[in-house]
C-alpha atoms as a PDB file:
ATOM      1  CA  UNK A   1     113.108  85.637 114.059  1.00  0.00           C
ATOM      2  CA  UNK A   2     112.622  86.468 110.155  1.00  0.00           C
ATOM      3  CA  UNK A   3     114.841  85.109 107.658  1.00  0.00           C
ATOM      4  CA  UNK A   4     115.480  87.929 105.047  1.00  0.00           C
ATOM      5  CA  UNK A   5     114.635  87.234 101.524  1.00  0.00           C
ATOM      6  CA  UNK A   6     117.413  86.082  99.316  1.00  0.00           C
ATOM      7  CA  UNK A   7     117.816  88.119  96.080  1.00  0.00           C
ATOM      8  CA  UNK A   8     117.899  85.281  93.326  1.00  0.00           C
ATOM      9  CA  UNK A   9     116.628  86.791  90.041  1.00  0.00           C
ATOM     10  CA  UNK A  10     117.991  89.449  87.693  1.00  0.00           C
ATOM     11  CA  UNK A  11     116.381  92.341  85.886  1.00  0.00           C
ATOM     12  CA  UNK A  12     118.955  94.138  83.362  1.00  0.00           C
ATOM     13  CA  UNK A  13     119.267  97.160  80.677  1.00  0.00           C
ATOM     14  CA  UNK A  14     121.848  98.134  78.654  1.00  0.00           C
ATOM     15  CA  UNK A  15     122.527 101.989  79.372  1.00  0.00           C
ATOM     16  CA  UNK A  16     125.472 104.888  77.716  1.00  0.00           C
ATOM     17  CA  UNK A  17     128.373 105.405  79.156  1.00  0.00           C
ATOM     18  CA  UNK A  18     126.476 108.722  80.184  1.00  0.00           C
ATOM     19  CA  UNK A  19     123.600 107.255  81.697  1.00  0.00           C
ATOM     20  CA  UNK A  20     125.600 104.785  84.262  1.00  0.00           C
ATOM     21  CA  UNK A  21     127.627 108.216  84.909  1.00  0.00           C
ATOM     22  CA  UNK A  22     124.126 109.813  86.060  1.00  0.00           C
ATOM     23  CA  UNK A  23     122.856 106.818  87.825  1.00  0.00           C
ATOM     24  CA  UNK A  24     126.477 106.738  89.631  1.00  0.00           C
ATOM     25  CA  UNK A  25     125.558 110.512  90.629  1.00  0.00           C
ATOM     26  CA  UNK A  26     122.464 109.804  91.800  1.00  0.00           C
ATOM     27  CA  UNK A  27     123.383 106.972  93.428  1.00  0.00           C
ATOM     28  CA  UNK A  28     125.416 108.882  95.756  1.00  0.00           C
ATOM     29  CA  UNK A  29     126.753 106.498  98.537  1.00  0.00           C
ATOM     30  CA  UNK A  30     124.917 103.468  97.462  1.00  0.00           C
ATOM     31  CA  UNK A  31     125.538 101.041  94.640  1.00  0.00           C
ATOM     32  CA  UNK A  32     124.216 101.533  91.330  1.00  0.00           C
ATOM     33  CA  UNK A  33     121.934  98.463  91.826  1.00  0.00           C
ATOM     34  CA  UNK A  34     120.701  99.062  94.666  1.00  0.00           C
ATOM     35  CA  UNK A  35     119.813 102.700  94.237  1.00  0.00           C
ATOM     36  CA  UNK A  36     118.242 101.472  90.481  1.00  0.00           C
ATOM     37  CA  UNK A  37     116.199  98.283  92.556  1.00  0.00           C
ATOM     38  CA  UNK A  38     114.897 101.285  95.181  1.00  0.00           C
ATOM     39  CA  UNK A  39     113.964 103.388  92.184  1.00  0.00           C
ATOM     40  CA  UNK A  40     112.211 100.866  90.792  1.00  0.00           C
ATOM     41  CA  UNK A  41     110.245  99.749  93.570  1.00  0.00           C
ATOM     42  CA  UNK A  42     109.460 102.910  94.914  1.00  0.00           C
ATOM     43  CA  UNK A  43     108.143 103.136  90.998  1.00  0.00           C
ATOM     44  CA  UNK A  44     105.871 100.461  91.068  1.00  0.00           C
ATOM     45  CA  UNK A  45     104.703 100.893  94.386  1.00  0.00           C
ATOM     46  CA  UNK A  46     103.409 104.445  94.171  1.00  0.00           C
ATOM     47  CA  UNK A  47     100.186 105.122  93.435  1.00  0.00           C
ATOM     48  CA  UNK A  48      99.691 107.788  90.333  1.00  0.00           C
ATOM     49  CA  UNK A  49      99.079 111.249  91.063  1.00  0.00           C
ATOM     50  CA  UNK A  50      95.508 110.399  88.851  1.00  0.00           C
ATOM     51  CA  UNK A  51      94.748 107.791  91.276  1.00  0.00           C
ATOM     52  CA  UNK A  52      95.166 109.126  94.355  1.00  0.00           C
ATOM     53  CA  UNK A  53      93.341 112.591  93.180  1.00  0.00           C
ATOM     54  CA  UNK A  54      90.260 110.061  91.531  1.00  0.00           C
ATOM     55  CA  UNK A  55      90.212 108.226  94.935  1.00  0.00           C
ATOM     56  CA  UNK A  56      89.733 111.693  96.656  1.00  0.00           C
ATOM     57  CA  UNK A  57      86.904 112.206  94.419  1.00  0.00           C
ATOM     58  CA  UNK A  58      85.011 109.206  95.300  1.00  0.00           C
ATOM     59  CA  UNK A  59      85.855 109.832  99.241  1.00  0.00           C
ATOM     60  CA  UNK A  60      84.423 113.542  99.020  1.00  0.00           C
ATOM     61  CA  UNK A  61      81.381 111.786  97.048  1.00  0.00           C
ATOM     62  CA  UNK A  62      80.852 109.295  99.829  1.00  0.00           C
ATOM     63  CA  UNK A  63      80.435 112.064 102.083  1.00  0.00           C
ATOM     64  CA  UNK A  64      78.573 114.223 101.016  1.00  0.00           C
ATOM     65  CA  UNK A  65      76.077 112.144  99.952  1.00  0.00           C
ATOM     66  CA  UNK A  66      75.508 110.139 103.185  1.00  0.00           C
ATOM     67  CA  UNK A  67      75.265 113.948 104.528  1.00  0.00           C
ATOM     68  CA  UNK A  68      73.082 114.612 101.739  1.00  0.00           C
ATOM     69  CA  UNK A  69      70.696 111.684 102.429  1.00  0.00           C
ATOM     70  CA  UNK A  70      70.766 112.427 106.024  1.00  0.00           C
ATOM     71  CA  UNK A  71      69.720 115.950 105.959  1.00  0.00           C
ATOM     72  CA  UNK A  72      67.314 115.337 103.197  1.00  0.00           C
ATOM     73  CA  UNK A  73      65.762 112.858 105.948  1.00  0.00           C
ATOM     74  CA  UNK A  74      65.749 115.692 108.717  1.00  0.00           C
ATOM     75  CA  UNK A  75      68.403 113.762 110.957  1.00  0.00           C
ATOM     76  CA  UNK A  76      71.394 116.032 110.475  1.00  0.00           C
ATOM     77  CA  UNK A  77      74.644 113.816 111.385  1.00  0.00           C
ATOM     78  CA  UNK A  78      76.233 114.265 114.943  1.00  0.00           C
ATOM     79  CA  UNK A  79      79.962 114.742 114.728  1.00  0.00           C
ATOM     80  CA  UNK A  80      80.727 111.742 115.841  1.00  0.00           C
ATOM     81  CA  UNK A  81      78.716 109.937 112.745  1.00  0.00           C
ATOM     82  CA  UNK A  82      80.715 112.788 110.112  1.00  0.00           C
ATOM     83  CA  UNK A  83      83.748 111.168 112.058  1.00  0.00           C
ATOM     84  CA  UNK A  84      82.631 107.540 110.994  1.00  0.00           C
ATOM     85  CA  UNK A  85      81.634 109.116 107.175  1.00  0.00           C
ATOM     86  CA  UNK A  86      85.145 110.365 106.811  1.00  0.00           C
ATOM     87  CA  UNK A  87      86.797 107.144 108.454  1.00  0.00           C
ATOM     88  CA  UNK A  88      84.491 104.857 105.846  1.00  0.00           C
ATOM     89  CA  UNK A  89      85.248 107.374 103.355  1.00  0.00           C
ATOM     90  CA  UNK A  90      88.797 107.013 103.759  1.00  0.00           C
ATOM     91  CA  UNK A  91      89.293 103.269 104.247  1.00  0.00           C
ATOM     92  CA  UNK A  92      87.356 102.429 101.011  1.00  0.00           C
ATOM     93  CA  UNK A  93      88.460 105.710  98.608  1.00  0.00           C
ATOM     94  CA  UNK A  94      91.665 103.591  96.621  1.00  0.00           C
ATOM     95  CA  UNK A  95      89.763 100.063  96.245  1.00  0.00           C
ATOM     96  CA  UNK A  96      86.599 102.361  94.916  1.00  0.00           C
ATOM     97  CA  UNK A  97      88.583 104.057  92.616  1.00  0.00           C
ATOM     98  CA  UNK A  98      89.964 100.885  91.340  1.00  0.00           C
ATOM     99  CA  UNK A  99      86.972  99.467  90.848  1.00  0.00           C
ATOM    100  CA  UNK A 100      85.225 102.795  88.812  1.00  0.00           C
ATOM    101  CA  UNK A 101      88.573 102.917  86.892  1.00  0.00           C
ATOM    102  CA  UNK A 102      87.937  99.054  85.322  1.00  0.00           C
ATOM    103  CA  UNK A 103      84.968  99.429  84.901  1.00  0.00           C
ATOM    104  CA  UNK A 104      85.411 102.793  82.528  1.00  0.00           C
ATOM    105  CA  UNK A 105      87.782 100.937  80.759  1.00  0.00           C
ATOM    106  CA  UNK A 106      85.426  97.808  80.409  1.00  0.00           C
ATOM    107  CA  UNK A 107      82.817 100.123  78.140  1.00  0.00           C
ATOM    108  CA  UNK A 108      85.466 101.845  76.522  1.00  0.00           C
ATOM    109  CA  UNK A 109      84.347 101.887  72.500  1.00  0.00           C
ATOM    110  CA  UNK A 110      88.122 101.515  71.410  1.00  0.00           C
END
């Protein structure tokens, strides 16, 4: 059985008279606060359309240069080891990206 999570803390803004009229349209059938706690979480929890398109990147990079290495070899990949490439690929593009991202900012000048 799980015990749902009580709600105990508070986050707040001060808003117009027009703004609480927009969030109550948007809210539709909801409350305010809990369409404004769903905005906010789906806020923090999506990735950036910079991220996701960087983490593409580095999966397209990934493969291609493991099929790079292995033609350069002369041992072309099967499709089954392309299939593995593009799993890896996949599992490790947002935690790569991460990673590249910090460390661009670590040798940033400024």
């Amino acid at each position: 059985m799980r015990v749902k999570s009580l709600r105990r803390k508070c986050v707040s803004a001060k808003v117009t008279e027009s703004e609480y009229e927009t969030f109550q349209r948007l809210a539709d059938s909801r409350s305010v606060s809990e369409w404004i706690r769903s905005v906010l979480l789906d806020h923090v929890t999506q990735r950036s359309i910079e991220e996701v398109v960087l983490a593409e990147f580095v999966a397209l990079r990934t493969i291609l240069l493991n099929l790079q290495f292995a033609v350069a070899a002369g041992t072309p990949p099967t499709a089954d080891e392309m299939r593995q490439w593009i799993e890896h690929a996949d599992e490790d593009r947002f935690r790569k990206a991460q990673e590249r991202r910090a460390a661009a900012a670590l040798r940033r000048p400024w």
